[in-house]
N, C-alpha and C. Protein backbone atom coordinates (compact mmCIF):
# COMPACT_ATOMS: atom_id res chain seq x y z
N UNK A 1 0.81 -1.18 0.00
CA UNK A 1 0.00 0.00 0.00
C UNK A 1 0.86 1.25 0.00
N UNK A 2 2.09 1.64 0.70
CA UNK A 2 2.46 2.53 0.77
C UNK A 2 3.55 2.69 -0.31
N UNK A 3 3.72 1.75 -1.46
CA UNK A 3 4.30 2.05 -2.27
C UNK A 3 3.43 2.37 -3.28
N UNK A 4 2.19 2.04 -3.26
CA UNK A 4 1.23 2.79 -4.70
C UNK A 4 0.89 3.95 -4.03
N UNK A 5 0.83 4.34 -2.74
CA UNK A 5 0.44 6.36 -2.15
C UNK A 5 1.86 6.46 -2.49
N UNK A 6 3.05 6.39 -2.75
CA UNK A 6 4.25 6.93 -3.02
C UNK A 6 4.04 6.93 -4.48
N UNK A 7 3.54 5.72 -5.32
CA UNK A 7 3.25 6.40 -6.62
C UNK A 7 2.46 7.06 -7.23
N UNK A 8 1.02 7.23 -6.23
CA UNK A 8 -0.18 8.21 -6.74
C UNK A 8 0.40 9.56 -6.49
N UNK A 9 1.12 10.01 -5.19
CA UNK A 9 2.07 11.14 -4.72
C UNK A 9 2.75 11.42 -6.33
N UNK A 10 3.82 10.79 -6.76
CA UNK A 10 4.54 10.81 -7.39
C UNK A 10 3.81 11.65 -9.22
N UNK A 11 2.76 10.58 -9.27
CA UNK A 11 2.27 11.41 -10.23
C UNK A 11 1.14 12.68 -9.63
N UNK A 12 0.87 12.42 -8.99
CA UNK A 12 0.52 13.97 -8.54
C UNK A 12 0.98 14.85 -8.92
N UNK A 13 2.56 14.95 -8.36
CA UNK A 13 3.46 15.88 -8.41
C UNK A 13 3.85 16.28 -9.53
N UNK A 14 4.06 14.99 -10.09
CA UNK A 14 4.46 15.23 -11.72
C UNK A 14 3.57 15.91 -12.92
N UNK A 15 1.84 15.32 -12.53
CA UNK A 15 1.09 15.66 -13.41
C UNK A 15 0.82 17.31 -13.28
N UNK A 16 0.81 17.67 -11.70
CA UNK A 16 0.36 19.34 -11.30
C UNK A 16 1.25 19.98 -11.26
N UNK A 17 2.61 19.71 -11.28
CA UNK A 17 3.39 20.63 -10.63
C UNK A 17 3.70 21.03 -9.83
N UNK A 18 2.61 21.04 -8.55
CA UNK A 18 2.86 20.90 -7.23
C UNK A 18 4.02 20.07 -6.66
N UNK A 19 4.98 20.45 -6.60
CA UNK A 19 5.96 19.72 -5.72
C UNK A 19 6.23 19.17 -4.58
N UNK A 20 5.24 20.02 -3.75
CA UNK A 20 5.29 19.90 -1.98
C UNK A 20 3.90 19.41 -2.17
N UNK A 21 2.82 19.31 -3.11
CA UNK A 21 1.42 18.59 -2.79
C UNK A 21 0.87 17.29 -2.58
N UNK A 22 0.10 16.77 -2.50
CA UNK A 22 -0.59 15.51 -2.36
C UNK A 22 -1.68 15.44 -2.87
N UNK A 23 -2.19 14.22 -3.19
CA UNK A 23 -3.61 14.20 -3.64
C UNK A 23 -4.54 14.24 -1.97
N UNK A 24 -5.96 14.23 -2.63
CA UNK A 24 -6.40 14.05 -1.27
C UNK A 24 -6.62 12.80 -0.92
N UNK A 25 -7.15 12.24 0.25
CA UNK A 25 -7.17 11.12 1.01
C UNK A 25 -8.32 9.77 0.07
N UNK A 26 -9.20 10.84 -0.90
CA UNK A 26 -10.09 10.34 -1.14
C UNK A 26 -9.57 9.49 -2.61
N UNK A 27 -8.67 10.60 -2.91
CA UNK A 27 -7.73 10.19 -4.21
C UNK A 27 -6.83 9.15 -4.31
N UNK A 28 -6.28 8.98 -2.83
CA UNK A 28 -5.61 7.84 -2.64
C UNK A 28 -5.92 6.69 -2.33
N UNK A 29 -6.91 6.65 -1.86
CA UNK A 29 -7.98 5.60 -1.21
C UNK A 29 -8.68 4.85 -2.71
N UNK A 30 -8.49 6.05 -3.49
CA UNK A 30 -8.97 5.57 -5.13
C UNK A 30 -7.81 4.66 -6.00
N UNK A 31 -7.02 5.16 -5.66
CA UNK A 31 -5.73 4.11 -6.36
C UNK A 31 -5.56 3.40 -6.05
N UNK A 32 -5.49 2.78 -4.73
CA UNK A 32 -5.38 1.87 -3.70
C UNK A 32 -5.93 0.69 -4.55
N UNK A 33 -7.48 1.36 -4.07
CA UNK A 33 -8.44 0.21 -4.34
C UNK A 33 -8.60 -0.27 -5.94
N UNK A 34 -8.06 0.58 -6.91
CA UNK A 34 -8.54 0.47 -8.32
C UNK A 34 -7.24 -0.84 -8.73
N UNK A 35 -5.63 -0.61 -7.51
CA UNK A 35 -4.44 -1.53 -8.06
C UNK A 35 -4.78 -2.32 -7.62
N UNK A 36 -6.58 -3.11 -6.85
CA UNK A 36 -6.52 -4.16 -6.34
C UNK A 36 -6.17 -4.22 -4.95
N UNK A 37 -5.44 -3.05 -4.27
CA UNK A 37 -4.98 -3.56 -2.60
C UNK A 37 -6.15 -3.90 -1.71
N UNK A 38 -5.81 -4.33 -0.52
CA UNK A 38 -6.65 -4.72 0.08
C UNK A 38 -5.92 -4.06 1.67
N UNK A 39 -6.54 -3.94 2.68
CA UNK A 39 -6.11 -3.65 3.92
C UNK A 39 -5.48 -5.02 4.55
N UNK A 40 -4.59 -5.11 5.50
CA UNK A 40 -3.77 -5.87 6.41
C UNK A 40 -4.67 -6.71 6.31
N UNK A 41 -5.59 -7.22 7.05
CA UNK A 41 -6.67 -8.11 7.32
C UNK A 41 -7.27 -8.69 6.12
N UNK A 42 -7.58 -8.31 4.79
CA UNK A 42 -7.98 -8.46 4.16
C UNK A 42 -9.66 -7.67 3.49
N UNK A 43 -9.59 -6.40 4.23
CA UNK A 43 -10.87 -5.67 4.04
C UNK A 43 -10.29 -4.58 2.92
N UNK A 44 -11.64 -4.28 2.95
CA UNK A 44 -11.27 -2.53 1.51
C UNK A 44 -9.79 -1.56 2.56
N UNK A 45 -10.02 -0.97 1.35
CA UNK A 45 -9.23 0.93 1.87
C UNK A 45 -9.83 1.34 2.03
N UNK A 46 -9.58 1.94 3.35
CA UNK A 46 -10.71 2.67 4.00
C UNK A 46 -9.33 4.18 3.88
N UNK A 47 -10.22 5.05 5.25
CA UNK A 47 -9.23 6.63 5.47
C UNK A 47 -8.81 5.95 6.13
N UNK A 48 -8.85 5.60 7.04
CA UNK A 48 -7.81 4.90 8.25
C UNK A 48 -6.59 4.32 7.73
N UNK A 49 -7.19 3.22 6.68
CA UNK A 49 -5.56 2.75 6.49
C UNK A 49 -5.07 3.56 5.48
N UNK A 50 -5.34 4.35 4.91
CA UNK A 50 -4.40 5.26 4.15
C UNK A 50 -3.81 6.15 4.88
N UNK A 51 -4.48 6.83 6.25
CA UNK A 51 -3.76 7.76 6.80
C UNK A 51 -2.58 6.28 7.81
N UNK A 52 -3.04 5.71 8.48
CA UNK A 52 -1.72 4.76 8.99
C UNK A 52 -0.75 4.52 8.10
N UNK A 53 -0.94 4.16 6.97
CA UNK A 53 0.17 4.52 5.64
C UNK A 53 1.04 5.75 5.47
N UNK A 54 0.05 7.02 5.48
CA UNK A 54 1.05 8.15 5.66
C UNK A 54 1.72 8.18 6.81
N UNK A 55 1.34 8.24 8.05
CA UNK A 55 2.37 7.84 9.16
C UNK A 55 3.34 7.46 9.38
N UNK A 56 3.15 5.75 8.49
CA UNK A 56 4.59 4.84 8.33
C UNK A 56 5.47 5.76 7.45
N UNK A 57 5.16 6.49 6.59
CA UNK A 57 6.00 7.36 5.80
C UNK A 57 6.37 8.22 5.66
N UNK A 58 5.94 9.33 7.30
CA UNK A 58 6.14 10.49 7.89
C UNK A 58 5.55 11.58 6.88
N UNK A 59 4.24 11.28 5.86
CA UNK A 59 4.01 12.09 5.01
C UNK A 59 3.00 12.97 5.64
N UNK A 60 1.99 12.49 6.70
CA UNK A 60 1.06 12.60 7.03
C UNK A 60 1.01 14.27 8.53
C-alpha cells in the first residue's frame, strides 16, 4: 500500500506541478483500491488505512 500512495504522490506531483502537494485522502484511497490492494486483514481501503500509511511514511 504505501508504495502505490508513493506512486499516486509521485504522479501527482508530476502531473500538477505541485511539488510539496498531495492528492487528497479520497484520491488515494482511489488508487489503492482500483491496483486491487486490500487492507492488512484483508478488508477494503478505507481513510484509516491510508492515513496509517502516511504515518509509516512520515508524510502525514
Amino acid at each position: 500500500m504505501i508504495r502505490c500512495i508513493q506512486d499516486a504522490i509521485t504522479a501527482y506531483r508530476r502531473d500538477g506541478g505541485d511539488r510539496d502537494g498531495r492528492p487528497t485522502i479520497g484520491a488515494l484511497i482511489a488508487a489503492c483500491s482500483a491496483s486491487g490492494l486490500t487492507a492488512a486483514r484483508g478488508g477494503p481501503v478505507t481513510r484509516y488505512t491510508v492515513c496509517q500509511a502516511l504515518k509509516l511514511t512520515g508524510l502525514s
